[in-house]
C-alpha atoms as a PDB file:
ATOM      1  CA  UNK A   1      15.282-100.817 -36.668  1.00  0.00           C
ATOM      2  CA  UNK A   2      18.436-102.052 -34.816  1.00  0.00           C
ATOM      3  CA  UNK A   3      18.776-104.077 -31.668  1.00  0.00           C
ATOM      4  CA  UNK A   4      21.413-105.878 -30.078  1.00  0.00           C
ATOM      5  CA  UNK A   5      23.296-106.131 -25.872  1.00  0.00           C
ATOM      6  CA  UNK A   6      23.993-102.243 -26.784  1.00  0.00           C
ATOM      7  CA  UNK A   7      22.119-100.180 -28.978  1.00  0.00           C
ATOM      8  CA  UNK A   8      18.751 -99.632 -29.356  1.00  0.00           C
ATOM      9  CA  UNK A   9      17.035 -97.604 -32.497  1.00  0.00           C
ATOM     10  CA  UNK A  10      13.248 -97.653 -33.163  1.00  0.00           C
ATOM     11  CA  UNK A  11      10.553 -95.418 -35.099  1.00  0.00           C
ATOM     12  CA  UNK A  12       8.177 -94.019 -32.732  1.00  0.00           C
ATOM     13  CA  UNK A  13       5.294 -92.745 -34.434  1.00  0.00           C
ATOM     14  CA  UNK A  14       1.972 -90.948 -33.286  1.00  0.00           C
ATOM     15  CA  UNK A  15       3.922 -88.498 -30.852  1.00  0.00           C
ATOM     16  CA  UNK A  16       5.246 -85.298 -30.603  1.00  0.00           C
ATOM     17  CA  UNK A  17       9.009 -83.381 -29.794  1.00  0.00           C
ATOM     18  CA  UNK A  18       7.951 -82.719 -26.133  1.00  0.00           C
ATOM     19  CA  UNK A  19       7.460 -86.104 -25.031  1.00  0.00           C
ATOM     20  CA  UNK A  20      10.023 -87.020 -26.801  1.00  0.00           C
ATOM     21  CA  UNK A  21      12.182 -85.002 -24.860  1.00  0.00           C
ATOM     22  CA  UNK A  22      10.516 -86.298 -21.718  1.00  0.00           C
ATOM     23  CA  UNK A  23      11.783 -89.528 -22.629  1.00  0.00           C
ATOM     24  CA  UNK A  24      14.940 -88.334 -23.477  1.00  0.00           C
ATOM     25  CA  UNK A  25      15.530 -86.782 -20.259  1.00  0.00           C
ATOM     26  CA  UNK A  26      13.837 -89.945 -17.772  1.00  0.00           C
ATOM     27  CA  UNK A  27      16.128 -92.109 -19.438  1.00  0.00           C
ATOM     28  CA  UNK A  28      19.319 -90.159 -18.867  1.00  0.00           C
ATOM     29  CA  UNK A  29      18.473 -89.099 -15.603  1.00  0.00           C
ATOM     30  CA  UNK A  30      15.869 -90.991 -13.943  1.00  0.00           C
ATOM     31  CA  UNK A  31      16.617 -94.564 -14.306  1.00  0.00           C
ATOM     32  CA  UNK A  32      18.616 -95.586 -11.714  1.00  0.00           C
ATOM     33  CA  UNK A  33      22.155 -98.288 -12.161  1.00  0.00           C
ATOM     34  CA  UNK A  34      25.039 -99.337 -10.143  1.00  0.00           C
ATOM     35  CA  UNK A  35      27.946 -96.917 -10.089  1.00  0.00           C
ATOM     36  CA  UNK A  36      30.967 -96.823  -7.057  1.00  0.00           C
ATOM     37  CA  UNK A  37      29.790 -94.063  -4.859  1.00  0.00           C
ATOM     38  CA  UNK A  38      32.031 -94.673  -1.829  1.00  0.00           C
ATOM     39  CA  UNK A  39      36.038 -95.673  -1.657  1.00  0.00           C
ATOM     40  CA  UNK A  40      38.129 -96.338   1.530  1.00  0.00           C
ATOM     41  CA  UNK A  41      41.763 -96.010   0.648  1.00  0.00           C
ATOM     42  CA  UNK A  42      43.599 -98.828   2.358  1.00  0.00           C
ATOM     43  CA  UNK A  43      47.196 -97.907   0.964  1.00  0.00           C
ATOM     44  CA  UNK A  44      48.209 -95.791  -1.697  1.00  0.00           C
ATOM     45  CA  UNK A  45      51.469 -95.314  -2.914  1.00  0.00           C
ATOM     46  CA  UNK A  46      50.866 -94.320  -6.878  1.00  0.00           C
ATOM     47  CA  UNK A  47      51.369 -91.258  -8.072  1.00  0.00           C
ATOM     48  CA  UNK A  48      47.419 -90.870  -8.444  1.00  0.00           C
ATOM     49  CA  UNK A  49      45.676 -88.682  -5.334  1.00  0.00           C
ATOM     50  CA  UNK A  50      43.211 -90.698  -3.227  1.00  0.00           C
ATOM     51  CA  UNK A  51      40.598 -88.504  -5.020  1.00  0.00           C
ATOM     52  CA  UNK A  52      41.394 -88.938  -8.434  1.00  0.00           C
ATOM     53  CA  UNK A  53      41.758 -93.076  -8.224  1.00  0.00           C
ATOM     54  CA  UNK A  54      37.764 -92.672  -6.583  1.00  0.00           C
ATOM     55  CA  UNK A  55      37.091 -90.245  -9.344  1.00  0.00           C
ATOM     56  CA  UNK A  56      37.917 -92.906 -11.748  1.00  0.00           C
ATOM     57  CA  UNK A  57      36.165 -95.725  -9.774  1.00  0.00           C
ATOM     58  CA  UNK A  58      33.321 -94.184  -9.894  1.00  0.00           C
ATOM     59  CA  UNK A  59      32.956 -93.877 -13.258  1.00  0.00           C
ATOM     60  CA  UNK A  60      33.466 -97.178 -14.155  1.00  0.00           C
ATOM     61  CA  UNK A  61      30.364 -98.851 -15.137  1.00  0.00           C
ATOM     62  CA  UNK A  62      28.690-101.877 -13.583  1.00  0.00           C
ATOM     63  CA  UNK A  63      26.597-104.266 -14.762  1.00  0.00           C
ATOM     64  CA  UNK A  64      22.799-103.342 -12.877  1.00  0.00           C
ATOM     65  CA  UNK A  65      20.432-105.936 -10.845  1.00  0.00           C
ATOM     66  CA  UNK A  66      17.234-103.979 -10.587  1.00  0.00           C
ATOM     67  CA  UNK A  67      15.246-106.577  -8.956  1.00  0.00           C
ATOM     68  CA  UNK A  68      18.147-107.485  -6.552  1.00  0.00           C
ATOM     69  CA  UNK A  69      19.182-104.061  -4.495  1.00  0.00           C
ATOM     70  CA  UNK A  70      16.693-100.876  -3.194  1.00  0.00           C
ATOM     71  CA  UNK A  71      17.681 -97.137  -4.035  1.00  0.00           C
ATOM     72  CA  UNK A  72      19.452 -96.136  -0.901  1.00  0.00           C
ATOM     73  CA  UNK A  73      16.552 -93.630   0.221  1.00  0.00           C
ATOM     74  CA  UNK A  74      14.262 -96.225  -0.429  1.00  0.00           C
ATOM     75  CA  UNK A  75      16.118 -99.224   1.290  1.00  0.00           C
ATOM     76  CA  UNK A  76      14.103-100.528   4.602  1.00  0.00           C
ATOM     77  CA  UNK A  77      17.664-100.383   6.847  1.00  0.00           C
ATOM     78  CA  UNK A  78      17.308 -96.697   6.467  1.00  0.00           C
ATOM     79  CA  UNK A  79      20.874 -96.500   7.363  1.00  0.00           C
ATOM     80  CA  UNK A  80      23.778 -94.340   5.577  1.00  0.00           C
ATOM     81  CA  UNK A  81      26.179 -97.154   5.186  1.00  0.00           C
ATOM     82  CA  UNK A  82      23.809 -99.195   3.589  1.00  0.00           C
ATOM     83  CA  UNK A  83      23.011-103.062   4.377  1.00  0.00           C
ATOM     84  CA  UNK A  84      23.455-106.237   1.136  1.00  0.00           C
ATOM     85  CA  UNK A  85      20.192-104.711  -0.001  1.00  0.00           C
ATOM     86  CA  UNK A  86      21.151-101.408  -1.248  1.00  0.00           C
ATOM     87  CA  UNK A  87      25.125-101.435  -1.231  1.00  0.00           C
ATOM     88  CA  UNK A  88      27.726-103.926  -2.908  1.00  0.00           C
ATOM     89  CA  UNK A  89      31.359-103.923  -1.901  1.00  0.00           C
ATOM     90  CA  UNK A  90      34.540-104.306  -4.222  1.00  0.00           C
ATOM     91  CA  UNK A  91      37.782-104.430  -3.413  1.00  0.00           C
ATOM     92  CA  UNK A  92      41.083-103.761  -5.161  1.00  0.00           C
ATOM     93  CA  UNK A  93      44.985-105.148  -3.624  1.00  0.00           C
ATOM     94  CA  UNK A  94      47.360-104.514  -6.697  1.00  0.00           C
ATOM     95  CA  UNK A  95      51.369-104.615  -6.365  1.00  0.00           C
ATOM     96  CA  UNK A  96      53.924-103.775  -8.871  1.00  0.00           C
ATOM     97  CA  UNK A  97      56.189-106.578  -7.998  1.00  0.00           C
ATOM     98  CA  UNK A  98      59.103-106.741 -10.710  1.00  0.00           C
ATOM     99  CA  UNK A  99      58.211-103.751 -12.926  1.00  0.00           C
ATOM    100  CA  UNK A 100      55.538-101.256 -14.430  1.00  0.00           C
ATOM    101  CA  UNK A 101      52.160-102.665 -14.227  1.00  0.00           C
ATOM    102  CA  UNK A 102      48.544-101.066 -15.138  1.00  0.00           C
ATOM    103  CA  UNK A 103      45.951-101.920 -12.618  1.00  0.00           C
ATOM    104  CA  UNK A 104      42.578-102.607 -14.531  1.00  0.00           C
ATOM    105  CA  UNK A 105      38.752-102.822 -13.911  1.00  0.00           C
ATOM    106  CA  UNK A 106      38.815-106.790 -14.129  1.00  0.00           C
ATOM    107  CA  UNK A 107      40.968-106.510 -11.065  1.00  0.00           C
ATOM    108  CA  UNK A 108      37.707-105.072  -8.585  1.00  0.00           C
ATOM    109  CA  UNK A 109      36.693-108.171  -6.609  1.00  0.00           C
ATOM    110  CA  UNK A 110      33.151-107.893  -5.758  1.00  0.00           C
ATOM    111  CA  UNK A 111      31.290-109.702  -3.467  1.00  0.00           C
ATOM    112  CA  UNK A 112      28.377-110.090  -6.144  1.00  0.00           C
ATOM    113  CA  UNK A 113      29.482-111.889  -8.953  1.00  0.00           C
ATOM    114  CA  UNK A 114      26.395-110.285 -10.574  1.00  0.00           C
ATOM    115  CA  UNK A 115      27.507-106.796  -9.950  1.00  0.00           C
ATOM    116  CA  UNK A 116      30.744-106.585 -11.587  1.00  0.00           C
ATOM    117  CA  UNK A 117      32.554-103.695 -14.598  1.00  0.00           C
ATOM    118  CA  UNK A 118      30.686-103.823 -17.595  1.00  0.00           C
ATOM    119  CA  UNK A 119      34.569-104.357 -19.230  1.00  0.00           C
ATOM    120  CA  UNK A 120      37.878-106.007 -17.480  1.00  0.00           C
ATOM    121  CA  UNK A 121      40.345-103.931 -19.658  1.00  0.00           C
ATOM    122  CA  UNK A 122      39.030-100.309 -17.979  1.00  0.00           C
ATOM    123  CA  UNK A 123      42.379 -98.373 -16.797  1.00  0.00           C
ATOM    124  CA  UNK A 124      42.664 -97.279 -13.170  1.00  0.00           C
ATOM    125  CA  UNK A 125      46.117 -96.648 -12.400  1.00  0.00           C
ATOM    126  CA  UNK A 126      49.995 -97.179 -13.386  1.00  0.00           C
ATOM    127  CA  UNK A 127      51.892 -98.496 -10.448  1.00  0.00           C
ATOM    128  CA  UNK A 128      56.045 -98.753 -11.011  1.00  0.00           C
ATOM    129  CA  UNK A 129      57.925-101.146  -9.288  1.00  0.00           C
ATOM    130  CA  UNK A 130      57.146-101.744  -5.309  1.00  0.00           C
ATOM    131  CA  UNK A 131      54.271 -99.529  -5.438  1.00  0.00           C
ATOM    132  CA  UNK A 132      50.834-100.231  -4.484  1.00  0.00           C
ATOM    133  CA  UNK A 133      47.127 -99.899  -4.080  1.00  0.00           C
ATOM    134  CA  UNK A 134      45.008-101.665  -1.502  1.00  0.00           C
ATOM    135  CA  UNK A 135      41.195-100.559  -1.212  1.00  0.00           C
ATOM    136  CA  UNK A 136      37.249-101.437  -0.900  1.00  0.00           C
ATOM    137  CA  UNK A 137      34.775 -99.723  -2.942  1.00  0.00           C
ATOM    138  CA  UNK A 138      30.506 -99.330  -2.169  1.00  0.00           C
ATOM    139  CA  UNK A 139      28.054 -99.148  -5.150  1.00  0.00           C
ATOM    140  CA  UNK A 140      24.761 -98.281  -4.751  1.00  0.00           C
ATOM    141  CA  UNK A 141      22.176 -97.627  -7.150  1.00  0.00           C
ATOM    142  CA  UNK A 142      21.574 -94.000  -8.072  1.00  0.00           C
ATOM    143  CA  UNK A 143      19.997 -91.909 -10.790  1.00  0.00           C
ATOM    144  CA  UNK A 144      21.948 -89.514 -13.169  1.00  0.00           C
ATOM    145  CA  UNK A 145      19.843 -86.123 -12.003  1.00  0.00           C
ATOM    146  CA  UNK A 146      22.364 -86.441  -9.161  1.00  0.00           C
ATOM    147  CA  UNK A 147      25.869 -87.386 -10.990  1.00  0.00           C
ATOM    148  CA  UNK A 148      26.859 -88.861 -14.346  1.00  0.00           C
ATOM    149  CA  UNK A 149      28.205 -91.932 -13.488  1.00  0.00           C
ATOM    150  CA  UNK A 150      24.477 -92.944 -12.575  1.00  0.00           C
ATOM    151  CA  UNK A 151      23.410 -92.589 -15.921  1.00  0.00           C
ATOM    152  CA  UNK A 152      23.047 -95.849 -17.623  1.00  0.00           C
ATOM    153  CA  UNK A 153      23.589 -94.422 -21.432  1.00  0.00           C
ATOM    154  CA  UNK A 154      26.221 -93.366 -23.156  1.00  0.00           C
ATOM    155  CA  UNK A 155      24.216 -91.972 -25.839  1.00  0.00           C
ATOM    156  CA  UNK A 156      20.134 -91.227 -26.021  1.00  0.00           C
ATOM    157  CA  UNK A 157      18.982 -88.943 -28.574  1.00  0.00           C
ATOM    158  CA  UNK A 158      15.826 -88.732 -31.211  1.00  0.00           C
ATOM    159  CA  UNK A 159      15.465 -86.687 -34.498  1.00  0.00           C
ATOM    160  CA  UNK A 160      12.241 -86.312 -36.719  1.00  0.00           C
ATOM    161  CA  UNK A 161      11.520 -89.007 -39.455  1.00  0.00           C
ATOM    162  CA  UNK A 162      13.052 -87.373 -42.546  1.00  0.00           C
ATOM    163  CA  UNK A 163      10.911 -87.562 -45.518  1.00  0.00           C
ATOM    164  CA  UNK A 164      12.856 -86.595 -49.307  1.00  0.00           C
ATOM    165  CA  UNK A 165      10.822 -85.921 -52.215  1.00  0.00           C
ATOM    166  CA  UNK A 166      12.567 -85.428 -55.609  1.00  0.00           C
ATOM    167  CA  UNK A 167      10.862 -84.222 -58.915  1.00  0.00           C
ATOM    168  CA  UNK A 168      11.637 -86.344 -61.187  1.00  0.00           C
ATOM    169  CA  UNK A 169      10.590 -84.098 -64.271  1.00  0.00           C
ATOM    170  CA  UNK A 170      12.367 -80.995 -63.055  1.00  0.00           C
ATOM    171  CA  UNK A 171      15.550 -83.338 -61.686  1.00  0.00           C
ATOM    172  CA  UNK A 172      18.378 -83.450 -64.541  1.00  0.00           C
ATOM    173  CA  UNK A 173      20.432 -85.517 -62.262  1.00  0.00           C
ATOM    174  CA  UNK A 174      23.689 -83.174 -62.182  1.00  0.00           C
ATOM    175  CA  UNK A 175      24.685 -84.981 -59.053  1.00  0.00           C
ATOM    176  CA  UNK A 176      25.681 -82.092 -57.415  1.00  0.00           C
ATOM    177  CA  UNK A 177      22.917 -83.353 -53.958  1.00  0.00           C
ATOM    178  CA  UNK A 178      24.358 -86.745 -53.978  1.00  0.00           C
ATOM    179  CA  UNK A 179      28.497 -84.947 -53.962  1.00  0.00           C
ATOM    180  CA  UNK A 180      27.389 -82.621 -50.967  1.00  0.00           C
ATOM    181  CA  UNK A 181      25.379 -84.854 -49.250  1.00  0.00           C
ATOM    182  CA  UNK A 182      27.750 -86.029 -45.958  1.00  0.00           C
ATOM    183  CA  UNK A 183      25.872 -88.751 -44.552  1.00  0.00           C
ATOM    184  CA  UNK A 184      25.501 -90.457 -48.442  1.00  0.00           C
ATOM    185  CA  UNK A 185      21.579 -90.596 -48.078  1.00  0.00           C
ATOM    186  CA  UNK A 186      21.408 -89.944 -52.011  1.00  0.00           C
ATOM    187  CA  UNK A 187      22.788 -91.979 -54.880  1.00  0.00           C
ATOM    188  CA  UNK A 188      22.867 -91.240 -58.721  1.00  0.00           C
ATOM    189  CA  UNK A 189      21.255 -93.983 -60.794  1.00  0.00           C
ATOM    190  CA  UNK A 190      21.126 -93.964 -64.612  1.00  0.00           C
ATOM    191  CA  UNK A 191      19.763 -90.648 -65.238  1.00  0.00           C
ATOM    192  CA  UNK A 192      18.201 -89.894 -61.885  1.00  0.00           C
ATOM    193  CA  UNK A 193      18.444 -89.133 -57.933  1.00  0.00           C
ATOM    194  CA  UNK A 194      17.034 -92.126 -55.972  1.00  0.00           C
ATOM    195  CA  UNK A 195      17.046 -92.097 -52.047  1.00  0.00           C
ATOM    196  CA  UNK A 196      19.520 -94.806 -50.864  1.00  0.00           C
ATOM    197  CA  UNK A 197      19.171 -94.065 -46.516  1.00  0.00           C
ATOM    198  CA  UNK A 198      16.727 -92.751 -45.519  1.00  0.00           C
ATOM    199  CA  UNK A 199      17.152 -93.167 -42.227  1.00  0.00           C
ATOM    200  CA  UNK A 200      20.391 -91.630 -42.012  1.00  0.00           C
ATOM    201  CA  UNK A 201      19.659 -88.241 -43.396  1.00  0.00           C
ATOM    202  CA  UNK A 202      19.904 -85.406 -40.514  1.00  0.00           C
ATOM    203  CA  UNK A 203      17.270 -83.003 -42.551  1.00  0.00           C
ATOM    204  CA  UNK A 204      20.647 -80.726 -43.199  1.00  0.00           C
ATOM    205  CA  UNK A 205      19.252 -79.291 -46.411  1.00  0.00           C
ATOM    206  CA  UNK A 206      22.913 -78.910 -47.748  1.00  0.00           C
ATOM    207  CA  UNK A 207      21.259 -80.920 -50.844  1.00  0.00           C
ATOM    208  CA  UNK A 208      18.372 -78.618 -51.388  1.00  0.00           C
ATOM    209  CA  UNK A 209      20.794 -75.481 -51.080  1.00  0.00           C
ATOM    210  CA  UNK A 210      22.988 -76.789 -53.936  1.00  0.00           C
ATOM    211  CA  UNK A 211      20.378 -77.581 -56.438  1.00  0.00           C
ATOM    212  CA  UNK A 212      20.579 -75.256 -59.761  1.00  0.00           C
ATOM    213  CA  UNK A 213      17.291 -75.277 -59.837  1.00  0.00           C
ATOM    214  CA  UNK A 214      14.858 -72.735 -58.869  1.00  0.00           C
ATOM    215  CA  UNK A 215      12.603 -73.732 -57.068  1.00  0.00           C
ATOM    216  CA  UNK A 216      15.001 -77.077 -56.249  1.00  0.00           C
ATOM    217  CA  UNK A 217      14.303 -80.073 -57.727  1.00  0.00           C
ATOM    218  CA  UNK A 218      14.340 -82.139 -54.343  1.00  0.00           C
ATOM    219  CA  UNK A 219      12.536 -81.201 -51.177  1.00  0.00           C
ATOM    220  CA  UNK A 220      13.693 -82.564 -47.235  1.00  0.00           C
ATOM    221  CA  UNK A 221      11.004 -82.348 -44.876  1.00  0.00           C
ATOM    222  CA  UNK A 222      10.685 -84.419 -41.601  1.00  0.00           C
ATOM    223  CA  UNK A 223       6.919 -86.025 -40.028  1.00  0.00           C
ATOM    224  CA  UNK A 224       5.788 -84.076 -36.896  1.00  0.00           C
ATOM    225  CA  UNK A 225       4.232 -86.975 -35.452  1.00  0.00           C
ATOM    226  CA  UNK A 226       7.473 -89.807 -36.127  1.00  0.00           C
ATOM    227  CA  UNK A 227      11.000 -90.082 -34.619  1.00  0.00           C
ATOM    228  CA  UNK A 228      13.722 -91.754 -35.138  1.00  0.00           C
ATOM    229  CA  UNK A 229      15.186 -92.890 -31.229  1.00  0.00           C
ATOM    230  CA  UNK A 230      18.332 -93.539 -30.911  1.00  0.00           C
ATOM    231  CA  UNK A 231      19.910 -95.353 -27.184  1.00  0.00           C
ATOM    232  CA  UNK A 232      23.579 -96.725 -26.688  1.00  0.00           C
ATOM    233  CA  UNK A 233      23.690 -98.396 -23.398  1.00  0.00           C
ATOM    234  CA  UNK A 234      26.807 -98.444 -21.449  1.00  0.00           C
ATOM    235  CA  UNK A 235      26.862-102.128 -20.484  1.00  0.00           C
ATOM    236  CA  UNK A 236      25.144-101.639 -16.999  1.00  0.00           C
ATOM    237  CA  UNK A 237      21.410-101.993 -18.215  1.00  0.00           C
ATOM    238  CA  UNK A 238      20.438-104.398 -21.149  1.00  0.00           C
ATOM    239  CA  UNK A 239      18.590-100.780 -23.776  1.00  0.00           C
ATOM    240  CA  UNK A 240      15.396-103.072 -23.397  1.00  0.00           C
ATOM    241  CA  UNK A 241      15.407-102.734 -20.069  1.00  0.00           C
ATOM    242  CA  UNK A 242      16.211 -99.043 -20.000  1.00  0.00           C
ATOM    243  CA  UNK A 243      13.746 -97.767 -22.424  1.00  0.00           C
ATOM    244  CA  UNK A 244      10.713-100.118 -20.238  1.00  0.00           C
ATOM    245  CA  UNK A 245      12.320 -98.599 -16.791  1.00  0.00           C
ATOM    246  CA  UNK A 246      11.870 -94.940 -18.151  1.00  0.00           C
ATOM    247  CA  UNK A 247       8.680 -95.446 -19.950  1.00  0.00           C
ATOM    248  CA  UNK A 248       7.388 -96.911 -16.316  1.00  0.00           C
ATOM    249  CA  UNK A 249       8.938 -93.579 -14.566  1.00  0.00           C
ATOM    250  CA  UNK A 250       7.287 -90.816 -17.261  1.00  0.00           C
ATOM    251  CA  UNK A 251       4.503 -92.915 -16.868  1.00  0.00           C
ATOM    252  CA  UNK A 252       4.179 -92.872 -12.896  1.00  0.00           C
ATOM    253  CA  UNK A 253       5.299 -89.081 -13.075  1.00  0.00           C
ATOM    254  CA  UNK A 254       2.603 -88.531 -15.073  1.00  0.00           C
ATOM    255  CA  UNK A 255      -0.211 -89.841 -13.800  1.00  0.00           C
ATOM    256  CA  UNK A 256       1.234 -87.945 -10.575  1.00  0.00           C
ATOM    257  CA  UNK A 257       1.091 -84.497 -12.384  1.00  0.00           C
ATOM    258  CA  UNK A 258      -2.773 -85.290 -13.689  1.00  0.00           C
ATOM    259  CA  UNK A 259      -3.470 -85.681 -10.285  1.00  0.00           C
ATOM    260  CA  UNK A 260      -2.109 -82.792  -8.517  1.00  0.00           C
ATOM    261  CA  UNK A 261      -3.669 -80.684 -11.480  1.00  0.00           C
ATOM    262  CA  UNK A 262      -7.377 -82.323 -10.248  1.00  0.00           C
ATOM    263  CA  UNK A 263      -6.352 -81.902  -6.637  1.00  0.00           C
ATOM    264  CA  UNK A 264      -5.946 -77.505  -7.536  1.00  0.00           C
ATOM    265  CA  UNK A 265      -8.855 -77.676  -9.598  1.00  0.00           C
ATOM    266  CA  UNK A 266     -11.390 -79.279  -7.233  1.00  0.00           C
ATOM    267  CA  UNK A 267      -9.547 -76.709  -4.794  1.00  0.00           C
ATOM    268  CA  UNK A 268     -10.429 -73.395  -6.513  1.00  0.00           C
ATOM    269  CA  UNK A 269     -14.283 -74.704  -7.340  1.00  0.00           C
END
């Protein structure tokens, strides 16, 4: 339905809410993107703790290379500072020299042009004149079961596919379902009620409620088996490549719990 470098929308039909919710859940927490994990302060003289300025760091998002860089507890080097195939370095040297200054995300020099913030103009810090803030940063790939910043959505959610049925003979058009109505899904035309969004309705039933007649004129029901998917990336995976990366995860998870369920069966006969 809608498709461009951010946000993803699609009708997924022959289904049901569970799986959905699988989905849901593998994409916000089990595919894995670059996010700062580590920060050595260098020197620090803002009037932002050491902690906070990492804090922020680490929430800055950065564009992903799958292909390129291992999960940390899947890297060969097995170490815990990581080697160039599971750990990226950035640093930061920014000096108020005549005045106030705001340090930004476009400012992290990393040593990967290909892992870099999704955005230059991210804040970090306010340094006033003579102050300022020296430092290298590690990112790593992670999931977002373990923190937030790993998640590599800003927004993933589904509904049912609505489905609005109005009687046409009953309907006397008063308007009154098209007035309440507070996503505008309904639109009075000539002397009737036609649908105009379908897709936007969010099964509210404010516009059955406010019918005067009895039983109402217009009836909003949803399809059991369809939904409506909805995925905002946050700039560090292309929603393409988020929605395959999860479906391969639920997939491989699974499989995995089919086989541990013929594993106890064969172990009980």
């Amino acid at each position: 339905m809608e498709k461009n470098d951010r946000n993803t929308r699609l009708i997924i039909r022959g289904t049901d809410a569970p799986f959905m919710n699988a989905l849901r859940r593998t994409v916000l927490a089990g595919v894995p993107c670059m996010a700062i994990d580590e920060v050595v302060i260098i020197e620090n003289s803002s009037v932002l703790r050491d902690e906070i300025i990492a804090h922020r760091l680490g929430l800055i998002p950065l564009k992903t290379d799958l292909d390129g860089y291992n999960l940390p507890e899947e890297c060969p080097c097995k170490s815990e500072f990581g080697c160039n195939l599971c750990r990226v370095s950035l640093a930061l040297d920014a000096e108020a020299k005549e005045g106030t200054r705001t340090v930004y995300s476009g400012e992290l020099i990393s040593e990967n042009p290909d892992i870099v913030p999704v955005s230059d103009k991210i804040p970090i810090v306010k340094l006033v004149k003579e102050q300022k803030l020296k430092l290298e940063a590690y990112a790593r790939l992670g999931k977002g079961k373990k923190h937030a910043k790993w998640q590599p959505v800003s927004m993933c959610t589904y509904k049912y596919f609505p489905q609005i049925k109005i009687d046409d003979k009953r309907c006397d058009a008063c308007g009154k379902c098209v007035e309440i109505c507070p996503r505008k899904v309904l639109v009075k035309d000539g002397n009737g009620i036609e649908v105009r969004d379908l897709m936007a309705c969010t099964l509210c039933q404010d516009c059955v409620d406010v019918c005067p007649q009895n039983p109402p004129a217009i009836d909003v029901s949803w399809d059991e088996n369809a939904f409506i998917f909805n995925l905002e990336s946050t700039g560090a995976l292309p929603p393409k490549r988020t929605m395959t990366e999860a479906i391969k995860i639920l997939d491989k998870q699974l499989k995995e719990f089919g086989r541990q369920i013929k594993v106890k069966k064969s172990a009980k006969s």
